[in-house]
Protein backbone atom coordinates (compact mmCIF):
# COMPACT_ATOMS: atom_id res chain seq x y z
CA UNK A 1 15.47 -25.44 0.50
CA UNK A 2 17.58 -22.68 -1.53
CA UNK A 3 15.19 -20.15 -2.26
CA UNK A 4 14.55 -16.23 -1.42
CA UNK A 5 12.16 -14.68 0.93
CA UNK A 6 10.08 -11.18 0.27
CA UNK A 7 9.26 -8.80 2.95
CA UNK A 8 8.07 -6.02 2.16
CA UNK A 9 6.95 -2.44 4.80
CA UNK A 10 4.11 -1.42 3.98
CA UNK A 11 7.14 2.16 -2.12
CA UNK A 12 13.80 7.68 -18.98
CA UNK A 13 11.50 5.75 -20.65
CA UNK A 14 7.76 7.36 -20.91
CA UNK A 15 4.47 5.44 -21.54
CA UNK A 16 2.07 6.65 -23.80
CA UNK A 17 -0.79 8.13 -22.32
CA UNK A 18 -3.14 4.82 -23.28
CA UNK A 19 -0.02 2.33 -21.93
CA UNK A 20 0.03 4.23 -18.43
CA UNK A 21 -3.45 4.35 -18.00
CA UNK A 22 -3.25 0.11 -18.88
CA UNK A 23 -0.61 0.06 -16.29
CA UNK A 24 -2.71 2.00 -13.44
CA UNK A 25 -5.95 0.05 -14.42
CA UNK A 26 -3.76 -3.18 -13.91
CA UNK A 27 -2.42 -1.62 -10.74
CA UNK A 28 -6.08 -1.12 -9.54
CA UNK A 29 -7.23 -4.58 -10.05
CA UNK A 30 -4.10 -6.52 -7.98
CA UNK A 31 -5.12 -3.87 -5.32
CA UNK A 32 -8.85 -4.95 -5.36
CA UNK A 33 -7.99 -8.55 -6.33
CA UNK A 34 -5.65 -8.14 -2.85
CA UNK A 35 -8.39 -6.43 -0.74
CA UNK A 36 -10.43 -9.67 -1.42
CA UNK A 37 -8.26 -12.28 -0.46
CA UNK A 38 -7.99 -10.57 2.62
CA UNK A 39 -11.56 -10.16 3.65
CA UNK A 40 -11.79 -14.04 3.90
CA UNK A 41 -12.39 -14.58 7.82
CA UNK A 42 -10.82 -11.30 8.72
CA UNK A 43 -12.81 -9.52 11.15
CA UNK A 44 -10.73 -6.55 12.12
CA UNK A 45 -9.06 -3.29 11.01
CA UNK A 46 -7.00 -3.59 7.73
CA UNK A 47 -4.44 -1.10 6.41
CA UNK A 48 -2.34 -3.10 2.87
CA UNK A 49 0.21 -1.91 0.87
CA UNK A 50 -0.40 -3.78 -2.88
CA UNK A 51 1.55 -1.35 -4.29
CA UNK A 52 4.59 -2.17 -2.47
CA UNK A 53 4.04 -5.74 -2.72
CA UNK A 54 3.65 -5.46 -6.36
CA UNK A 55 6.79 -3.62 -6.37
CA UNK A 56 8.94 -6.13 -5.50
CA UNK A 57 6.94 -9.08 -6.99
CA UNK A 58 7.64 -7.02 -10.22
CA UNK A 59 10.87 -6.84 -9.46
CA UNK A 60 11.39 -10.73 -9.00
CA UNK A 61 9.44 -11.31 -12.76
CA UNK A 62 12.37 -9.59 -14.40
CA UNK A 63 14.26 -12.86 -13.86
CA UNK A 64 11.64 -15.28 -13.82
CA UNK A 65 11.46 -17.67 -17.14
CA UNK A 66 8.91 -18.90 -18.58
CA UNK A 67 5.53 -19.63 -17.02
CA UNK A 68 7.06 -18.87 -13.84
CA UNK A 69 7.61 -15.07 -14.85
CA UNK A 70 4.42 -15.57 -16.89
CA UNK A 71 2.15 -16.41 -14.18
CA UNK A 72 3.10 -13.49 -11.75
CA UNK A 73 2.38 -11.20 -14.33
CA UNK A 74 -0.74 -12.07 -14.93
CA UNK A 75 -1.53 -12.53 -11.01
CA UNK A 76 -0.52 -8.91 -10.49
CA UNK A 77 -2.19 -7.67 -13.94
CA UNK A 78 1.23 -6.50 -15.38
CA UNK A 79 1.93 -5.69 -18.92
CA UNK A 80 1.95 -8.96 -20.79
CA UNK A 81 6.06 -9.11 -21.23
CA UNK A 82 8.76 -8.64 -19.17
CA UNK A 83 10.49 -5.61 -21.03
CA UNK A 84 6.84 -4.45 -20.62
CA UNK A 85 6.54 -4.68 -16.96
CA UNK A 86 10.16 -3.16 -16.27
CA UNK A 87 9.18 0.06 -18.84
CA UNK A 88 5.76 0.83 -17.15
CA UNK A 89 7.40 0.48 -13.21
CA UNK A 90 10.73 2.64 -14.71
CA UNK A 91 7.91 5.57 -15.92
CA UNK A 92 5.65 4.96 -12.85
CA UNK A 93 8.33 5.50 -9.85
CA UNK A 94 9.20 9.23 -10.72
CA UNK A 95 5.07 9.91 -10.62
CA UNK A 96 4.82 8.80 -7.05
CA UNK A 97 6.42 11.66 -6.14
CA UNK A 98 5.59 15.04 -4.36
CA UNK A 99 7.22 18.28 -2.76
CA UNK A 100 4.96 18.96 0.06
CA UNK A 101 5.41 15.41 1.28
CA UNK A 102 7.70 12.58 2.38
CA UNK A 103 7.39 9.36 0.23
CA UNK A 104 9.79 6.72 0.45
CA UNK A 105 10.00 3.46 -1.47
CA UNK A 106 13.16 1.41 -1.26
CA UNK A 107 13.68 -1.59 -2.71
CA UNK A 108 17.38 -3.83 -1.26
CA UNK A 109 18.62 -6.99 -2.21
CA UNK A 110 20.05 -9.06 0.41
CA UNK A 111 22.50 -11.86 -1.32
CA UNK A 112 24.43 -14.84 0.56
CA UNK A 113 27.95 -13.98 0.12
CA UNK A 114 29.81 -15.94 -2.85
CA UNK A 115 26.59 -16.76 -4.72
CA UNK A 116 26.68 -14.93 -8.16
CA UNK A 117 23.55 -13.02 -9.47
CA UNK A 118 23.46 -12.54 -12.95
CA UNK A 119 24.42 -9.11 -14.54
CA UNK A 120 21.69 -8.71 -16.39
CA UNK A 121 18.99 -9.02 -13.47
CA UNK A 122 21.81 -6.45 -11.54
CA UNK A 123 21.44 -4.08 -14.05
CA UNK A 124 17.34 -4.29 -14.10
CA UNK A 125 17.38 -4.39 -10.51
CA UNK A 126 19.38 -1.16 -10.33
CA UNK A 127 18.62 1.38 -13.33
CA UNK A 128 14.67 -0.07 -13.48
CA UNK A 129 13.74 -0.75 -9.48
CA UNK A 130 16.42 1.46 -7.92
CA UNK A 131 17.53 -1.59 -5.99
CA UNK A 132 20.59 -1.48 -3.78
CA UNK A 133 22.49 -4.70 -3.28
CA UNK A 134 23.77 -5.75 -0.06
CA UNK A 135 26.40 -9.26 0.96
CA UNK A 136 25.00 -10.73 4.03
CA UNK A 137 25.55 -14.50 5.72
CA UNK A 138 22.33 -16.14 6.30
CA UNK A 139 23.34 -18.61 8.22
CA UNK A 140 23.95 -16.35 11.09
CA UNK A 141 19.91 -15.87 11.02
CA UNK A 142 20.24 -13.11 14.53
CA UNK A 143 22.62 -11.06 13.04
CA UNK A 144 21.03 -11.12 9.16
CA UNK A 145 17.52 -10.35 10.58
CA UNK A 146 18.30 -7.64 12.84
CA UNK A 147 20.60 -5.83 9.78
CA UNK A 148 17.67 -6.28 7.70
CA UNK A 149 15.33 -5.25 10.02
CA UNK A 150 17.33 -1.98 11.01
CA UNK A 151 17.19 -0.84 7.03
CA UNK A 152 13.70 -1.45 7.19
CA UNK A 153 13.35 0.88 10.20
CA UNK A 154 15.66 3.61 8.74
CA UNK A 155 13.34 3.59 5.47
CA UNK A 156 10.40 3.67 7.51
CA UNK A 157 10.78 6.58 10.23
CA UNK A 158 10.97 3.63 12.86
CA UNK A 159 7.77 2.78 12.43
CA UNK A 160 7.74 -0.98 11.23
CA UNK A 161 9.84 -3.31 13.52
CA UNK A 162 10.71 -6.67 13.19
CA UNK A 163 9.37 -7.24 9.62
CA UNK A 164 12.10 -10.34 9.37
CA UNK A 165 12.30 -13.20 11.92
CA UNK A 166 15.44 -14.48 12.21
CA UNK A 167 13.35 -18.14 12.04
CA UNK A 168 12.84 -17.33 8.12
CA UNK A 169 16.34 -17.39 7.55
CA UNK A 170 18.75 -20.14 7.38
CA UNK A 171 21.74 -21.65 5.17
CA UNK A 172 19.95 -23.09 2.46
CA UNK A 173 18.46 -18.83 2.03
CA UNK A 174 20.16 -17.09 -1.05
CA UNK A 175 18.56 -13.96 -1.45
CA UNK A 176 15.81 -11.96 0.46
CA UNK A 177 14.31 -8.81 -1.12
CA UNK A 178 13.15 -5.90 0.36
CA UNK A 179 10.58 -3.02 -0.26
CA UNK A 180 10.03 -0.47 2.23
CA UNK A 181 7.24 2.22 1.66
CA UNK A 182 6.73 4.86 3.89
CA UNK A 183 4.05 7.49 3.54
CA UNK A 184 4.23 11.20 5.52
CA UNK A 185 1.43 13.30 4.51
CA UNK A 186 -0.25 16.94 5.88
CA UNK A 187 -3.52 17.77 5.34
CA UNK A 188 -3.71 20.60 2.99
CA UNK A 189 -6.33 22.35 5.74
CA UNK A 190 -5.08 20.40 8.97
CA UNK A 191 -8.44 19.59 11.43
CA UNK A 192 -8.30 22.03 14.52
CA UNK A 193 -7.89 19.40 17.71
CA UNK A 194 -9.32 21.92 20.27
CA UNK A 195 -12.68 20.69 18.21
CA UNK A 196 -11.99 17.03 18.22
CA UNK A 197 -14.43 15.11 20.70
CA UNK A 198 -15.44 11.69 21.44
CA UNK A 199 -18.67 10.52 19.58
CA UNK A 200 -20.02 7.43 19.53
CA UNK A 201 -19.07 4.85 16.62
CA UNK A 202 -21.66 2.53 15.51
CA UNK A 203 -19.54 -1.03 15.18
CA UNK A 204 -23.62 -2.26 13.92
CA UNK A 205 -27.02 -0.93 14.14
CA UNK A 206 -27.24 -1.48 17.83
CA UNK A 207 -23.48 -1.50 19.34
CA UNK A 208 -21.23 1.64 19.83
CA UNK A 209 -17.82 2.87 21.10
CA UNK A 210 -16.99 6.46 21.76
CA UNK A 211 -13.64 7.48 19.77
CA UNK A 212 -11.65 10.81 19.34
CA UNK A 213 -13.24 13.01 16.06
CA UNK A 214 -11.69 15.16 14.12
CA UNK A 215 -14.50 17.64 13.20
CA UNK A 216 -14.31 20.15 10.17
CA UNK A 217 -17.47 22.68 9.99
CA UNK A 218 -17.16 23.63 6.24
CA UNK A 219 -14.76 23.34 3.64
CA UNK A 220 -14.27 22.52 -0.28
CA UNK A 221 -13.26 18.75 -0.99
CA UNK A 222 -13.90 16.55 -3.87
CA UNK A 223 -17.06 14.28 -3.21
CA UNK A 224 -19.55 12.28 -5.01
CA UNK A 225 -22.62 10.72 -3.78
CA UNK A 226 -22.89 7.24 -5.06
CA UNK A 227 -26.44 5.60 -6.19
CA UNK A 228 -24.34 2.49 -7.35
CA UNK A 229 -22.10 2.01 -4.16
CA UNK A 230 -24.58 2.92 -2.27
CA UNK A 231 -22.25 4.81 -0.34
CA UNK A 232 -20.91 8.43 0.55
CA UNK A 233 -17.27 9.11 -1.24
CA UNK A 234 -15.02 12.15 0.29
CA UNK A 235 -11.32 13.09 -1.04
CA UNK A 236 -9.05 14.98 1.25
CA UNK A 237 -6.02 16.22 -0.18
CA UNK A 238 -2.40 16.39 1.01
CA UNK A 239 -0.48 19.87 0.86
CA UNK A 240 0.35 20.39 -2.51
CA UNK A 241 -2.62 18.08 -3.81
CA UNK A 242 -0.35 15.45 -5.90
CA UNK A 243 -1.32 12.81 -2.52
CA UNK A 244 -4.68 12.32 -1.41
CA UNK A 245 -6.49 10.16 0.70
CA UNK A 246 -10.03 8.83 -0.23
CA UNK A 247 -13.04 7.32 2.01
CA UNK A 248 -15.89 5.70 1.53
CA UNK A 249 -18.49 5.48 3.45
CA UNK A 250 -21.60 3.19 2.77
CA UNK A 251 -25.04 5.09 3.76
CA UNK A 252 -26.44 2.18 6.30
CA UNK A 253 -24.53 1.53 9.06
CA UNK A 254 -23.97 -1.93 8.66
CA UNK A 255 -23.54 -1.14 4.89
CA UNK A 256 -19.86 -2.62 5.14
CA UNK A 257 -19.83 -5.66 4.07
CA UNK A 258 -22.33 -4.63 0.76
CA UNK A 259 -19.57 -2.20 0.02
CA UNK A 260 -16.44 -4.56 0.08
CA UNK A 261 -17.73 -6.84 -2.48
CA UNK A 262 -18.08 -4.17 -4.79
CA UNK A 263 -14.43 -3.13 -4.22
CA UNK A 264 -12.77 -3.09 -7.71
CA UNK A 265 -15.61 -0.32 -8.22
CA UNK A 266 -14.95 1.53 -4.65
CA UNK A 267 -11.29 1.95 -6.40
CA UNK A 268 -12.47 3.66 -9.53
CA UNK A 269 -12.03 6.97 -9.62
CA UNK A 270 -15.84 9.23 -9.07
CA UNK A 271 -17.16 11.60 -10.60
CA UNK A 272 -16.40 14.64 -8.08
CA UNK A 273 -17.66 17.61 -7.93
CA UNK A 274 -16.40 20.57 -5.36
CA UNK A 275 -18.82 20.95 -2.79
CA UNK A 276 -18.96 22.41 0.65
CA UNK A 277 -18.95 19.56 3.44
CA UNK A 278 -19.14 19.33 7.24
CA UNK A 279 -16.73 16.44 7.98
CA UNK A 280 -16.61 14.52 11.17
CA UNK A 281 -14.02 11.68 11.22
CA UNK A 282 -12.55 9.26 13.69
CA UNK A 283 -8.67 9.43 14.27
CA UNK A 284 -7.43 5.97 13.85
CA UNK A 285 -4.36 4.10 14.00
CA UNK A 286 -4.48 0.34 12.31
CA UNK A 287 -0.93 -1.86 12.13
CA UNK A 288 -1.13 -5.16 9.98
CA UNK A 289 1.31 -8.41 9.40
CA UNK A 290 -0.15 -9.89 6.24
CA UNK A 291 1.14 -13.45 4.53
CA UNK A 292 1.49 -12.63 1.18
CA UNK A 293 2.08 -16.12 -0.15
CA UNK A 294 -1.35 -17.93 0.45
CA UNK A 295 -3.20 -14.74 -1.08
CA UNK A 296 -0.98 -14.79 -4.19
CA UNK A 297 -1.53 -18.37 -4.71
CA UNK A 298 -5.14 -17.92 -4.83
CA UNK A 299 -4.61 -15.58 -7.58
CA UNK A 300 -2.65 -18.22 -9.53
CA UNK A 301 1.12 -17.54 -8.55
CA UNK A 302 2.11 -20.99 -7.67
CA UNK A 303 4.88 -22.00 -9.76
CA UNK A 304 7.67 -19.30 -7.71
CA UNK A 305 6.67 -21.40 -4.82
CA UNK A 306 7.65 -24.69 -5.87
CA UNK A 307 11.34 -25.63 -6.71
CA UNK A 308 10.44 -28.10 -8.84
CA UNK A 309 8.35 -25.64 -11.05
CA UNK A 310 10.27 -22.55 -10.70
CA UNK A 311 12.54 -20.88 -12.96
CA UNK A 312 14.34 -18.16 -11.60
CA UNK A 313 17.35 -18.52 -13.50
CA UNK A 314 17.48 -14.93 -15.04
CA UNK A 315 18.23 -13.78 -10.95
CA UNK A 316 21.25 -17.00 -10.46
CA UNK A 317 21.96 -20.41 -10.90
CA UNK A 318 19.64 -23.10 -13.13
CA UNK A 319 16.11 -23.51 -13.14
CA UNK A 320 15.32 -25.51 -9.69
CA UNK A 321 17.53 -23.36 -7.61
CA UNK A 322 15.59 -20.93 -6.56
CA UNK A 323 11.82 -20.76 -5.60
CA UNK A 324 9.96 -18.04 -3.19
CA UNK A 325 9.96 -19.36 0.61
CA UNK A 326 7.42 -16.40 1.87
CA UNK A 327 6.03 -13.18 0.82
CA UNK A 328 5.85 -11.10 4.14
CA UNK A 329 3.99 -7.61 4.77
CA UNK A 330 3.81 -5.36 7.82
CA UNK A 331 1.95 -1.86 7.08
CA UNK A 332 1.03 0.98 9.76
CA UNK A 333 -0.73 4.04 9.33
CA UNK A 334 -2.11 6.80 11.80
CA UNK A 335 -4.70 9.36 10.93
CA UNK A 336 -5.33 12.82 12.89
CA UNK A 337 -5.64 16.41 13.11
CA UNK A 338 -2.15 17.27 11.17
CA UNK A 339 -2.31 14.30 8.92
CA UNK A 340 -0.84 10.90 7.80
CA UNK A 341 1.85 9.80 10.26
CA UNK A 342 1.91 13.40 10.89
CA UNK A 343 4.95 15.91 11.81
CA UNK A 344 4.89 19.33 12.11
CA UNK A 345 2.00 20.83 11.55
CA UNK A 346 1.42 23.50 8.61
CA UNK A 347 -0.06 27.40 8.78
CA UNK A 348 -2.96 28.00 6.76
CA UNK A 349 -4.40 31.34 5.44
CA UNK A 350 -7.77 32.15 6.63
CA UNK A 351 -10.48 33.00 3.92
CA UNK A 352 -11.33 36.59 3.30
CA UNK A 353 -14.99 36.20 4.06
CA UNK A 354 -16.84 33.41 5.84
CA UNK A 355 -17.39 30.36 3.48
CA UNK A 356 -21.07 29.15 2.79
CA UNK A 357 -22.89 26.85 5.27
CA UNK A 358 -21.92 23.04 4.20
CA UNK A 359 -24.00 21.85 1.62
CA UNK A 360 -22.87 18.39 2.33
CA UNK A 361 -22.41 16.55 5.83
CA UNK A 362 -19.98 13.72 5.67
CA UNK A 363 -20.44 11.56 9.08
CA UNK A 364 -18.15 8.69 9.61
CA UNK A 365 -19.64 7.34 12.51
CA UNK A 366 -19.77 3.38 11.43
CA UNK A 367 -17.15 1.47 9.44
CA UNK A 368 -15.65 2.68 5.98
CA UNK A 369 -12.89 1.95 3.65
CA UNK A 370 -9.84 4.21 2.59
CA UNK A 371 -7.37 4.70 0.34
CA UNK A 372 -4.17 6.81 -0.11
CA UNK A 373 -2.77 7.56 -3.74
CA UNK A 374 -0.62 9.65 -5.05
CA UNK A 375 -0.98 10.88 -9.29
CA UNK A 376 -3.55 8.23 -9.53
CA UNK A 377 -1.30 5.58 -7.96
CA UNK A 378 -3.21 3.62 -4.61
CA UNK A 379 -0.41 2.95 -2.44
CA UNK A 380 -2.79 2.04 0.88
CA UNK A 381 -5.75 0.81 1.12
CA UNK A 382 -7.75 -0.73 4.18
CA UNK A 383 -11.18 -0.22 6.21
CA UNK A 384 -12.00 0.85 9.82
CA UNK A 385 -14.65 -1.40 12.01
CA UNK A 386 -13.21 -0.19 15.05
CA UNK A 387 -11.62 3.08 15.29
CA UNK A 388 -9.21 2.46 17.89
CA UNK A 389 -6.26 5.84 18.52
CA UNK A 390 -3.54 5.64 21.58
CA UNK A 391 -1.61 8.73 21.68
């Protein structure tokens, strides 16, 4: 079948205020729509990248005709039109953005030599998504995947590996795109690890593991207590405070599974408040390979999977040339002392008189869900059941 395949690594014009906030509401709901799909008989760790995924999916609409660029729109909660879409991702790429850390989203389009892609979806690809475009031969299916896969590695700091199988790619493949998102991030006030220990992690009411914990006697984070959720929410921000990462952490123990199916409203942003907090915290390391394609499908993308019903013919060729073979994600993420996928770690100045005794005690000692933004934009999300950390 000619078609193109996704993988993705799981990252001018200005909106107005009201447009953006449309756009990062959309945004929100793909990522909980995402999170859903993925609960179905899924019993283990989860770290997903929607953002990236809607990235590139975005990407693809600007040549999609019809109800085929119609119905991935509305799947991913874009803006209604195309022009729409490519305006809101053109003003939302420079916000994702921040000094203090390392943030990489890449988006490359592989392309069979000899077949043509259309200028048009060249230039949106390029002065909208940033895209690079690459010539490769598909039909040498070793050779394509391991170029691929070495980009993807490069964008990534080596830490996603074989994200394309060279089984995926054959003669009848035209075009593969790419997005790689990586994510570097130090704590603002790193954990000390001379105080991390192993405490015991309640997997349910009655069973336990010990795991490593980061423990942090007082300091000033964002945190609401929620009567809704049911559920403890904590912010801990980056160095220089544009990144953040959020959990959530239901009161019961077994409180998990409550929590998930209120997930569009875990996403919302709380109503914080500044408080003093004694945080204890498991490090944790989670690595997922997600199918894209059956989860978008339940959210009504179907016609960019059939070549009969597709219409890709803004990218090349007719309507009937081109349909999506597979939408593949592979996402990592490691939380400790430093950080996110921590380097070097950062000095801190000490206060000049002892801070207050925590007013707040934020335990995560039994499973919880995260998230990692960056100026309001969710780039990871998962959940812990099982902290599990090799060095």
């Amino acid at each position: 079948m000619k078609g193109f395949v996704f993988f993705l690594s799981c990252l001018a014009l200005v909106l107005a205020e009201d447009e953006l906030s449309a756009f990062l509401s959309g945004s929100r709901q793909f990522t909980g729509a995402i999170y859903n799909q993925l609960l179905v008989d899924n019993k283990e760790n989860i770290v997903v990248s929607p953002f990236s995924a809607e990235t590139v999916l975005a990407l693809t609409q600007s040549g999609a005709k019809g109800d085929t660029g119609a119905e991935i729109r509305t799947g991913l909660h874009l803006p209604d039109t195309e022009e729409d879409t490519e305006v809101a991702i053109k003003s939302v790429l420079p916000t994702i953005q921040s000094e203090y850390c390392s943030l990489v989203t890449a988006n490359k389009i592989y392309v069979e030599k000899e077949y043509a892609i259309k200028e048009d979806f060249k230039r949106v690809a390029t002065d909208v998504y940033q895209a690079q475009f690459e010539n490769i031969e598909f039909a040498k299916s070793v050779d394509a995947a391991t170029e691929i896969n070495k980009w993807v590695e490069e964008q990534t700091n080596n830490k996603i590996h074989e994200l394309v199988n060279a089984d995926d790619l054959d003669a009848d493949t035209k075009i593969v795109l790419v997005n790689a998102l990586y994510f570097q991030g130090n704590w603002s006030v790193p954990f000390d690890p001379i105080l991390t220990k192993q405490v015991k992690f309640y997997t349910s009411s009655e069973a336990s593991v010990d795991a490593p914990t980061m423990y942090k006697e007082s300091e000033q984070f964002n945190y609401y207590e929620s009567e809704e959720l049911d559920a403890q929410v904590l912010e801990i921000p980056f160095m220089g405070e544009e990144a953040t990462m959020t959990f959530v952490l239901p009161n019961k123990k077994e409180g998990i599974a409550i929590l998930e199916k209120q997930i569009d409203k875990v996403l919302e942003n709380p109503k914080y408040t500044k408080e003093w907090v004694q945080v204890l915290l498991p490090k944790f390391k989670v690595e997922s390979t997600i199918d894209f394609k059956p989860l978008l499908q339940k959210l009504g993308v179907e016609k960019a999977f059939d070549l009969l019903e597709a219409d890709f013919s803004g990218i090349a060729g007719e309507k009937g040339e081109l349909a999506i073979a597979s939408v593949s994600q592979k996402t990592y993420i490691d939380v400790n002392e430093i950080g996110v996928e921590a380097a070097a770690a950062t000095e801190i100045g000490g206060f000049d008189s002892l801070p207050p005794a925590a007013t707040k005690v934020f335990v995560a000692d039994h499973p919880f869900v995260f998230y990692i933004k960056i100026n309001d934009v969710i780039l990871f999300e998962g959940r812990v059941l099982v902290p599990e950390y090799e060095s």
